[in-house]
N, C-alpha and C. Protein backbone atom coordinates (compact mmCIF):
# COMPACT_ATOMS: atom_id res chain seq x y z
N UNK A 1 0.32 19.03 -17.06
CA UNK A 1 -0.32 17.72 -17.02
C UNK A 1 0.74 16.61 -16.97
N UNK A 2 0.54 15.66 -15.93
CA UNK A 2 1.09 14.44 -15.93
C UNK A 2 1.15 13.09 -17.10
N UNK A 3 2.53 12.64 -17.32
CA UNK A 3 2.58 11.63 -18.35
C UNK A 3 2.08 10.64 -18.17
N UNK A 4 1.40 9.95 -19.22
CA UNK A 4 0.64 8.71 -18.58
C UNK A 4 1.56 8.24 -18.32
N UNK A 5 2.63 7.79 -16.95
CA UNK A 5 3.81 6.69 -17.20
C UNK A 5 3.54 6.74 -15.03
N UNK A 6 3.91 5.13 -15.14
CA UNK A 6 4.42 5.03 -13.21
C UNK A 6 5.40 4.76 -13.50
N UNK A 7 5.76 5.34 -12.42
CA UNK A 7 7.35 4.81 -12.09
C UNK A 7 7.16 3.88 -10.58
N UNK A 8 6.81 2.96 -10.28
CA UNK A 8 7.01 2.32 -8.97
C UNK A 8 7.97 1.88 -8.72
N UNK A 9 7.88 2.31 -7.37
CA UNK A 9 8.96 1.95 -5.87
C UNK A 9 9.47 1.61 -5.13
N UNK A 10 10.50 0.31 -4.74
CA UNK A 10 9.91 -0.62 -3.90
C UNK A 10 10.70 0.19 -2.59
N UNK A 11 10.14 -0.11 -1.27
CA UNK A 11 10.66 0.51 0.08
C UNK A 11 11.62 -0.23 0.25
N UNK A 12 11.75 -1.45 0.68
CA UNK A 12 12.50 -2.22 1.70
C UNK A 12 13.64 -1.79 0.80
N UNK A 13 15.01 -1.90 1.21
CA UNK A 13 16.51 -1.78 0.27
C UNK A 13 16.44 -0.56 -0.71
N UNK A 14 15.34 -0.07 -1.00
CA UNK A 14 15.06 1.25 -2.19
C UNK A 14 15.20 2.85 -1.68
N UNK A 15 14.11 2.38 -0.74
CA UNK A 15 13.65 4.09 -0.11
C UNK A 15 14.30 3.88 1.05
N UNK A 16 14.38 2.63 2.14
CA UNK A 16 15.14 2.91 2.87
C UNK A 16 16.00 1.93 2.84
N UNK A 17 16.95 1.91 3.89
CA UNK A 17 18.72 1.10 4.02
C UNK A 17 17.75 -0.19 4.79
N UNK A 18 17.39 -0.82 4.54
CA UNK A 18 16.81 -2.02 5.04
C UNK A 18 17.93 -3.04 5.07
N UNK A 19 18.70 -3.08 3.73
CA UNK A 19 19.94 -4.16 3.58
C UNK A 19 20.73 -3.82 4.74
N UNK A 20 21.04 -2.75 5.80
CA UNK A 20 21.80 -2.59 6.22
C UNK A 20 22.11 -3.41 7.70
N UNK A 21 21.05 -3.91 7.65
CA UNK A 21 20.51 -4.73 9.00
C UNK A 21 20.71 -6.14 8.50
N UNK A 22 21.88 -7.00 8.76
CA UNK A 22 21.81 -8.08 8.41
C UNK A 22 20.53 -8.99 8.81
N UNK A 23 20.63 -8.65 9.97
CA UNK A 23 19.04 -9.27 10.82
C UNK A 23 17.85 -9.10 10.29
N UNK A 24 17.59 -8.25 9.25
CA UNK A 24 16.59 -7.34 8.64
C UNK A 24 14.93 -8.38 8.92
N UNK A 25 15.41 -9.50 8.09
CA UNK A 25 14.75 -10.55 7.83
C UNK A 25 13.66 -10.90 9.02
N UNK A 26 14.73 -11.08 10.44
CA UNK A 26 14.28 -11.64 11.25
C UNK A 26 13.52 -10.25 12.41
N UNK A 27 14.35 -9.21 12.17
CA UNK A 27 13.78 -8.11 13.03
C UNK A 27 12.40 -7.42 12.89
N UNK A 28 12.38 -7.26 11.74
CA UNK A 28 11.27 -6.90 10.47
C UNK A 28 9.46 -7.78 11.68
N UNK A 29 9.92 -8.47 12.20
CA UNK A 29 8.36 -9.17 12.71
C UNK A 29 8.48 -8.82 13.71
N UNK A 30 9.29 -7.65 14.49
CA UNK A 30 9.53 -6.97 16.25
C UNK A 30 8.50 -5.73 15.98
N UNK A 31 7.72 -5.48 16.58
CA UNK A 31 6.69 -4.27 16.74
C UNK A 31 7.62 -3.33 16.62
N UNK A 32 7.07 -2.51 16.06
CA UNK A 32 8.14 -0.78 15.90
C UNK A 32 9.39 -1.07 14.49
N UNK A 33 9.72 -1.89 14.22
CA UNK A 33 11.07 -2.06 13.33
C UNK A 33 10.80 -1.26 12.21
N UNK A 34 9.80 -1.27 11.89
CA UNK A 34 10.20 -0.30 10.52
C UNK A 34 10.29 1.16 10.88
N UNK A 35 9.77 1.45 12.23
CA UNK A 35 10.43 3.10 12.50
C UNK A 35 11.39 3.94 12.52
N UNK A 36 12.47 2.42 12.43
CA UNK A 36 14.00 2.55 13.37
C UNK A 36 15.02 2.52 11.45
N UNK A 37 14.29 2.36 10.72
CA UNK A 37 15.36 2.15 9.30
C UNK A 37 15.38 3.06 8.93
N UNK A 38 16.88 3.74 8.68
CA UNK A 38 16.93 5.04 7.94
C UNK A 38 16.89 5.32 6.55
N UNK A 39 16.38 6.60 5.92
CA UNK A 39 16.24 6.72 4.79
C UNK A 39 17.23 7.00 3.96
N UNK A 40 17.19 6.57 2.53
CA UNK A 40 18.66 6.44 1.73
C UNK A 40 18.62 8.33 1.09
N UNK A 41 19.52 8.98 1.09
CA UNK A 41 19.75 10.09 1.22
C UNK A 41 19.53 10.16 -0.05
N UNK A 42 19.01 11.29 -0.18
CA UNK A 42 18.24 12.05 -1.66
C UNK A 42 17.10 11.42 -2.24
N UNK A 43 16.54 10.51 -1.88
CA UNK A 43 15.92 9.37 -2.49
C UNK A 43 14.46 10.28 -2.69
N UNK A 44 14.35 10.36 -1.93
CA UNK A 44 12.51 12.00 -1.69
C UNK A 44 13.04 12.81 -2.47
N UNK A 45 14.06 13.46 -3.39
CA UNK A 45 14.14 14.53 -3.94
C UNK A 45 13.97 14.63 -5.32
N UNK A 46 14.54 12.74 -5.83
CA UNK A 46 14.50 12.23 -6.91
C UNK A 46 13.39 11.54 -6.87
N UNK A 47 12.55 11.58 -6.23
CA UNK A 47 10.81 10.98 -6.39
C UNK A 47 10.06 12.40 -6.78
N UNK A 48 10.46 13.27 -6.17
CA UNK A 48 9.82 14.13 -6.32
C UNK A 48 9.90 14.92 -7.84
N UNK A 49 10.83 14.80 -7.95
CA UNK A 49 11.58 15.21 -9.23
C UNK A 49 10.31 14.62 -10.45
N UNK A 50 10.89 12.75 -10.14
CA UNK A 50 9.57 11.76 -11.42
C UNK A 50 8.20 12.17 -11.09
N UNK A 51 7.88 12.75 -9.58
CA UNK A 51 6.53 12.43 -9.44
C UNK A 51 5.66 13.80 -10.49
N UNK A 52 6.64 15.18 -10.23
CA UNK A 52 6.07 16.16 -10.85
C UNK A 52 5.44 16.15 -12.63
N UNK A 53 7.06 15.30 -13.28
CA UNK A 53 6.29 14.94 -14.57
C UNK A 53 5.54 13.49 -14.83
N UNK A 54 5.52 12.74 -13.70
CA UNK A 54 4.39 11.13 -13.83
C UNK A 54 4.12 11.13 -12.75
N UNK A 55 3.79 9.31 -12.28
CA UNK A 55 3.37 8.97 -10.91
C UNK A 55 4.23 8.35 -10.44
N UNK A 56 4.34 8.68 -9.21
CA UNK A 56 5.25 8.08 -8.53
C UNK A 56 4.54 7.08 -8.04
N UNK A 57 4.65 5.51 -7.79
CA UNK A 57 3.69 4.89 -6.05
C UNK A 57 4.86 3.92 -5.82
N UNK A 58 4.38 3.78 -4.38
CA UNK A 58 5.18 3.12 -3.71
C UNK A 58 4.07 1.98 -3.55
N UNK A 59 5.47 0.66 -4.02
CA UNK A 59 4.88 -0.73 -3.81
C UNK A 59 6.16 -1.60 -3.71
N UNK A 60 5.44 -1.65 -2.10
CA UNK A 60 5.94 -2.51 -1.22
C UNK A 60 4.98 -3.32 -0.36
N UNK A 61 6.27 -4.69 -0.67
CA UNK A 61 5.13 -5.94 -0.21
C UNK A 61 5.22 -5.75 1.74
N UNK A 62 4.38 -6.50 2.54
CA UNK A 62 4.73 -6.27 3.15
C UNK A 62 4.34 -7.72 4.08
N UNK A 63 5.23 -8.03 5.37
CA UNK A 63 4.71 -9.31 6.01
C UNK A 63 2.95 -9.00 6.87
N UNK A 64 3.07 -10.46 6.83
CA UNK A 64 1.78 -10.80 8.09
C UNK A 64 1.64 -10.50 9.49
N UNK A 65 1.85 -9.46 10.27
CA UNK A 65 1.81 -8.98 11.08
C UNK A 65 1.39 -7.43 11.41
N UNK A 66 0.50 -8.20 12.73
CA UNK A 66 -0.15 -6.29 12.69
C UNK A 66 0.22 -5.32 12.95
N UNK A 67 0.18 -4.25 12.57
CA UNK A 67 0.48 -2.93 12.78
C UNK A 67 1.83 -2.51 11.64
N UNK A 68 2.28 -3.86 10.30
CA UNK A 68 2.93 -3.50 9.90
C UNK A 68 2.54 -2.30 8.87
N UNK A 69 1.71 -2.32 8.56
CA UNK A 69 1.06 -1.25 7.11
C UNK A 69 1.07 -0.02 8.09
N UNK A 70 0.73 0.20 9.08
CA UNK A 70 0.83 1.52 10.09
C UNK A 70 2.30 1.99 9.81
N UNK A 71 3.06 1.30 10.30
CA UNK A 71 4.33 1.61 10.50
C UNK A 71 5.16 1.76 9.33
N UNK A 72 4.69 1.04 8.50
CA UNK A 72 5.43 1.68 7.02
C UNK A 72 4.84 3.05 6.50
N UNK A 73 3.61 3.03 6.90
CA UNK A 73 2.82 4.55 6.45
C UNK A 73 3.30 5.57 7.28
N UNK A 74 3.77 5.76 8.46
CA UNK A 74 4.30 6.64 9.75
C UNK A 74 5.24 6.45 9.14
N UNK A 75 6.88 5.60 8.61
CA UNK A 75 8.02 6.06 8.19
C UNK A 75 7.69 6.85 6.79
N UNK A 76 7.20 6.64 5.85
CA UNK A 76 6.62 7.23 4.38
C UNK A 76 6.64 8.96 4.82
N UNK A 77 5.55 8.75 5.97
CA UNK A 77 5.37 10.30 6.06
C UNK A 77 6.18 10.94 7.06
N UNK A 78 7.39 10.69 7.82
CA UNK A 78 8.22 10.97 8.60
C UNK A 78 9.49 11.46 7.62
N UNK A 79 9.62 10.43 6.53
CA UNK A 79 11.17 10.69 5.61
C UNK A 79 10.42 10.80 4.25
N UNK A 80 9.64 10.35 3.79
CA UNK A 80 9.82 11.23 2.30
C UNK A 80 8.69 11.31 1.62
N UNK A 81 8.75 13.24 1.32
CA UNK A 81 8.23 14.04 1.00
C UNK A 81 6.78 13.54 0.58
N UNK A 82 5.49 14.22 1.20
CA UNK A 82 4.18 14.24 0.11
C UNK A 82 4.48 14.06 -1.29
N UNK A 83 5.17 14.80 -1.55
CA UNK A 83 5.41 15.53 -3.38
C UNK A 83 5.79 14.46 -4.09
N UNK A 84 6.33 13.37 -3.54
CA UNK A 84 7.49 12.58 -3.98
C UNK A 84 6.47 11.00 -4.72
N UNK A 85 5.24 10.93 -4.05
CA UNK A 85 4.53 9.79 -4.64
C UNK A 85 3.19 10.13 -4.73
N UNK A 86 2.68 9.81 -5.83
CA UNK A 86 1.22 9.60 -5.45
C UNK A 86 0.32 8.59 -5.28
N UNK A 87 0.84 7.58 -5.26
CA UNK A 87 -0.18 6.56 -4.37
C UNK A 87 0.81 5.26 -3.32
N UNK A 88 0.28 4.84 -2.90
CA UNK A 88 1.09 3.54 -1.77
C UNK A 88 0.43 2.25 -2.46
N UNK A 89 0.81 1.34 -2.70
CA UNK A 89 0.30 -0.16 -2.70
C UNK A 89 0.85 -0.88 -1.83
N UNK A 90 0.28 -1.67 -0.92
CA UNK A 90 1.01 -2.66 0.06
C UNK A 90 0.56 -4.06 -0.66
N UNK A 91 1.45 -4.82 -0.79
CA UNK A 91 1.44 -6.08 -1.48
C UNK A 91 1.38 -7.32 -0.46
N UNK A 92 0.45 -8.28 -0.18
CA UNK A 92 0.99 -9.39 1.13
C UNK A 92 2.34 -9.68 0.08
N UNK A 93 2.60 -10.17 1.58
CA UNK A 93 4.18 -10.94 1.16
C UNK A 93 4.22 -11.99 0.31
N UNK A 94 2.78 -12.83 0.43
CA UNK A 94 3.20 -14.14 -0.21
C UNK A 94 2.41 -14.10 -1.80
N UNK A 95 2.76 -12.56 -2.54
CA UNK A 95 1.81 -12.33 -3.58
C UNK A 95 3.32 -11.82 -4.05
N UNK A 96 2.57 -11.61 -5.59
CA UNK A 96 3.75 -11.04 -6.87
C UNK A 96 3.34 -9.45 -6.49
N UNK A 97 4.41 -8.79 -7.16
CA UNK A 97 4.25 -7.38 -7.49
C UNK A 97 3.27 -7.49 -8.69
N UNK A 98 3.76 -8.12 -9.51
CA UNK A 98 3.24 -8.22 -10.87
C UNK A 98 1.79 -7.52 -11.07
N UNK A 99 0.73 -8.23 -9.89
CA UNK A 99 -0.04 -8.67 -9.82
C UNK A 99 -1.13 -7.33 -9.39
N UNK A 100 0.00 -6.27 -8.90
CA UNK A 100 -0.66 -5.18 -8.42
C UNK A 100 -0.33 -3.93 -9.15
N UNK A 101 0.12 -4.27 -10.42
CA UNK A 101 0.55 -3.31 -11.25
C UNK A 101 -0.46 -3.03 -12.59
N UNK A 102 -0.36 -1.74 -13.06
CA UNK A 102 -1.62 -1.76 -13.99
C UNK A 102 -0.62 -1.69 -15.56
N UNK A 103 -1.12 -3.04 -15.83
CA UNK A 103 0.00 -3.83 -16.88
C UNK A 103 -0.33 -2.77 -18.57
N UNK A 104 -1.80 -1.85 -18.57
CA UNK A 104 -2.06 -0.97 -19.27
C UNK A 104 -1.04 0.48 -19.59
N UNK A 105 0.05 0.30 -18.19
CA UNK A 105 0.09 1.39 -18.31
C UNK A 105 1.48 1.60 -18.68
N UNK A 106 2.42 2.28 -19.60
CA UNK A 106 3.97 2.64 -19.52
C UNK A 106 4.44 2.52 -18.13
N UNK A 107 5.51 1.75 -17.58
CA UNK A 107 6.01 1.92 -16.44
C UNK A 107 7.35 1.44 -16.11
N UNK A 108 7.92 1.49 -15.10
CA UNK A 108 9.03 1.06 -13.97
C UNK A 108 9.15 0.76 -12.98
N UNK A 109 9.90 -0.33 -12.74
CA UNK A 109 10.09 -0.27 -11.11
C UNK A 109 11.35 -0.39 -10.98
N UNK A 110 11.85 0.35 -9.94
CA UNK A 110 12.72 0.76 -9.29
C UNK A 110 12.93 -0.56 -8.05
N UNK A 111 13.20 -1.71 -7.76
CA UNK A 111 13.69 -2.56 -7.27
C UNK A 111 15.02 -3.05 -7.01
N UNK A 112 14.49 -3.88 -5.61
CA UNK A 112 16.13 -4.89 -4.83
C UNK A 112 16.14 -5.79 -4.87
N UNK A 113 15.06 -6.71 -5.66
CA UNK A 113 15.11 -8.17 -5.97
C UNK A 113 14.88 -8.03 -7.21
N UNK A 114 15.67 -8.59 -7.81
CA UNK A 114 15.47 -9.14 -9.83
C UNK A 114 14.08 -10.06 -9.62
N UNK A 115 13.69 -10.97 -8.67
CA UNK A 115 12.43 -11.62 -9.14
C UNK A 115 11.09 -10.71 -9.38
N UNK A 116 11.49 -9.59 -8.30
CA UNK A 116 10.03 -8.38 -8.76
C UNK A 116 10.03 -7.96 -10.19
N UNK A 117 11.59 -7.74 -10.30
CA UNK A 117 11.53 -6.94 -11.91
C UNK A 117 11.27 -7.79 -12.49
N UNK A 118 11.66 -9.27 -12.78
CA UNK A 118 11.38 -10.05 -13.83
C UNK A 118 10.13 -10.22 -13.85
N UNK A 119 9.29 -10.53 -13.04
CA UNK A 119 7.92 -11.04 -12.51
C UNK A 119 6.88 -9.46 -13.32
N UNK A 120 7.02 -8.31 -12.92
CA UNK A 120 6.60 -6.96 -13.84
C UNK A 120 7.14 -6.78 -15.25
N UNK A 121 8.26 -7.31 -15.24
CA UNK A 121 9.21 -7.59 -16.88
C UNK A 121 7.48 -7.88 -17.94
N UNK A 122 7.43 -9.35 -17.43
CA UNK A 122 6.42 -10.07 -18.30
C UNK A 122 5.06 -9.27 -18.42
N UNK A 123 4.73 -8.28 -17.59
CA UNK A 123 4.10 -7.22 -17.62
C UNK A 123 3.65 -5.58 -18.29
N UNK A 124 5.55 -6.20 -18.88
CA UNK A 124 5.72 -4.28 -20.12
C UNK A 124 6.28 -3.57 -18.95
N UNK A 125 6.66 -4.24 -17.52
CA UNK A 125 7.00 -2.66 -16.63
C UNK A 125 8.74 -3.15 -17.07
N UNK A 126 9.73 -1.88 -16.98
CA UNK A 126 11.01 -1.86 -17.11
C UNK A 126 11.32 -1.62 -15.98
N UNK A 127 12.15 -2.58 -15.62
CA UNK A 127 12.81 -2.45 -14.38
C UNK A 127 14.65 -1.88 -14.28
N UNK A 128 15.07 -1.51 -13.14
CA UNK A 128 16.19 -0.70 -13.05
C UNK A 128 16.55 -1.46 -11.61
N UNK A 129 18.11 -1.84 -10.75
CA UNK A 129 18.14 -2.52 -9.81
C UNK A 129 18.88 -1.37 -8.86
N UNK A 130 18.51 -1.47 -7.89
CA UNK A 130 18.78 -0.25 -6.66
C UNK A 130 19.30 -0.97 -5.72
N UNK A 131 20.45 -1.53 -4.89
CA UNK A 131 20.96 -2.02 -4.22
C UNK A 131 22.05 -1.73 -3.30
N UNK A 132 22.68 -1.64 -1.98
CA UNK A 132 23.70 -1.43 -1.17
C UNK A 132 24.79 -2.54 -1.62
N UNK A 133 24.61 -4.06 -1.39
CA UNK A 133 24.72 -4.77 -1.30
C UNK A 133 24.80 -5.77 -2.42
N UNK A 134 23.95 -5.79 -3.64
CA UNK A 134 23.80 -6.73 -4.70
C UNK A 134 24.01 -5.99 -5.86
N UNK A 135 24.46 -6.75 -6.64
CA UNK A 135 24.69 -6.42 -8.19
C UNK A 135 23.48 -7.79 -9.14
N UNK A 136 22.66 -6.63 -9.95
CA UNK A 136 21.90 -7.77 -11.19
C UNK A 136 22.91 -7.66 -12.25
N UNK A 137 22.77 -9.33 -12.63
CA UNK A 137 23.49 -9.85 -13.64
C UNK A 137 22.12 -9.51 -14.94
N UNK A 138 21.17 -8.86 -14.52
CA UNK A 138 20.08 -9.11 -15.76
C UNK A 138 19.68 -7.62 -15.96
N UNK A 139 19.71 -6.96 -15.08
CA UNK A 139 19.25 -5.41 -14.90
C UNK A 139 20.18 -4.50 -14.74
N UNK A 140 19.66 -2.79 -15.34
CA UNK A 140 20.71 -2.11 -15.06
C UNK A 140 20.55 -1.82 -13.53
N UNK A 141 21.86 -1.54 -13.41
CA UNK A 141 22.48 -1.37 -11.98
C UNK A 141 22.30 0.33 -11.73
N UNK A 142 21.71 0.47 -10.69
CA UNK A 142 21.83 2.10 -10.31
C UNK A 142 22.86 2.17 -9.12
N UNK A 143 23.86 3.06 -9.85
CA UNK A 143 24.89 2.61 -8.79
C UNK A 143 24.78 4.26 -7.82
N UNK A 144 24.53 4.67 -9.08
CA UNK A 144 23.66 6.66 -7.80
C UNK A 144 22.56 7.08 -8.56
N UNK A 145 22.17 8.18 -7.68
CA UNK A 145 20.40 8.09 -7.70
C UNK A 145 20.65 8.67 -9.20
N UNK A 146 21.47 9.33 -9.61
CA UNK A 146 21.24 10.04 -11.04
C UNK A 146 21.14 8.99 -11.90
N UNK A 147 21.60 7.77 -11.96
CA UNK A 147 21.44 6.82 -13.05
C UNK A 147 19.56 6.31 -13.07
N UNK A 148 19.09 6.47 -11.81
CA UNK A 148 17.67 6.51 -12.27
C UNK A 148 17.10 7.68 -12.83
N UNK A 149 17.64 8.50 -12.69
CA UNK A 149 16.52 9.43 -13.50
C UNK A 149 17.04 9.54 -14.83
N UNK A 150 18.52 9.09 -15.10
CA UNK A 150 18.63 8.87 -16.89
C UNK A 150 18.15 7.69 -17.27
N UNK A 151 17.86 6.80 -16.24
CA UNK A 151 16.61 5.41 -17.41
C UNK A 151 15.28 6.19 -17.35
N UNK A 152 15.07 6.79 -16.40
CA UNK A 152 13.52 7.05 -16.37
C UNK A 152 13.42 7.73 -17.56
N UNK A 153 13.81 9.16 -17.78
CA UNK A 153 14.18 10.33 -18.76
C UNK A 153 14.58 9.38 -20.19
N UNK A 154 15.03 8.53 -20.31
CA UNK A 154 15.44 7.63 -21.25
C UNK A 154 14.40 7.19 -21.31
N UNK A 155 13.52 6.08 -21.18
CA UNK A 155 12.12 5.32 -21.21
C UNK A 155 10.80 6.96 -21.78
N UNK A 156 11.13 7.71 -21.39
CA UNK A 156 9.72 8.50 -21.40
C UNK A 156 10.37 8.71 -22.67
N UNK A 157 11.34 9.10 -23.51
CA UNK A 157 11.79 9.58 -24.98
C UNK A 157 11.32 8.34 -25.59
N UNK A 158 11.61 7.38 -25.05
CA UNK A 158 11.09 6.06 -25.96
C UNK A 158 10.18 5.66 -26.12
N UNK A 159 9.08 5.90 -25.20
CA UNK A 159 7.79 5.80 -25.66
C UNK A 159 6.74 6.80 -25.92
């Protein structure tokens, strides 16, 4: 049996190398772009890992344009694993994470912007920062995938 605990996910900079595209920003509204971002290596193995003893979901916001929720759902199931999540939340862009999180429940997110974590902070979710590119001055830093699964593994002893 599964722990009552989520662990949520965010895609963009998390699950895949999104930072790696300086353009990211601006490419991100070209039909097809999210097909073309590659996935951060091991990242499905260590979902799969949290998902077996909790929930995994992936929540990621996403822009105003059509066919983007397609195309993030076709990369999901192209690079990583069934096993690895059990549910998707797509967030509009111009909304909080906060807002789509079930504030009842033990949790985490695994994020590339400190405003998501802080914004779920006020929520009870614990956040952890996953980045190529940025360092949080407020959050721990996952500098390899093993440092998330010792906060996660750490958080479930604590509560």
């Amino acid at each position: 049996m599964k722990k009552a605990f989520i662990c949520y996910v965010d895609m963009d900079g998390v699950l895949n190398l999104f930072e790696n595209d300086r353009n990211a920003r601006i490419n991100m509204w070209n039909p097809g772009y999210y097909n073309s971002i590659l996935v951060r290596e091991g990242i499905s193995d260590l979902l799969e890992r949290i998902n077996k003893e909790s929930y995994v979901v992936i929540l990621s916001k996403v822009i105003n344009r059509i066919g983007v929720t397609k195309e993030k759902s076709i990369w999901l199931r192209d690079n990583i694993s069934q096993d690895a999540y059990s549910d998707i939340i797509y967030v509009p862009y111009d909304k909080s994470k906060a807002d789509y999180i079930y504030s009842y429940y033990p949790s985490m997110l695994i994020d590339d912007n400190e405003a998501n974590i802080a914004e779920c902070e006020k929520k009870g979710c614990h956040g952890i920062f996953l980045s190529d590119i940025k360092v949080s001055q407020k959050y721990p830093n996952a500098k390899r995938l093993e440092d998330i699964w010792i906060f996660y593994k750490n958080l479930i002893k604590r509560l």
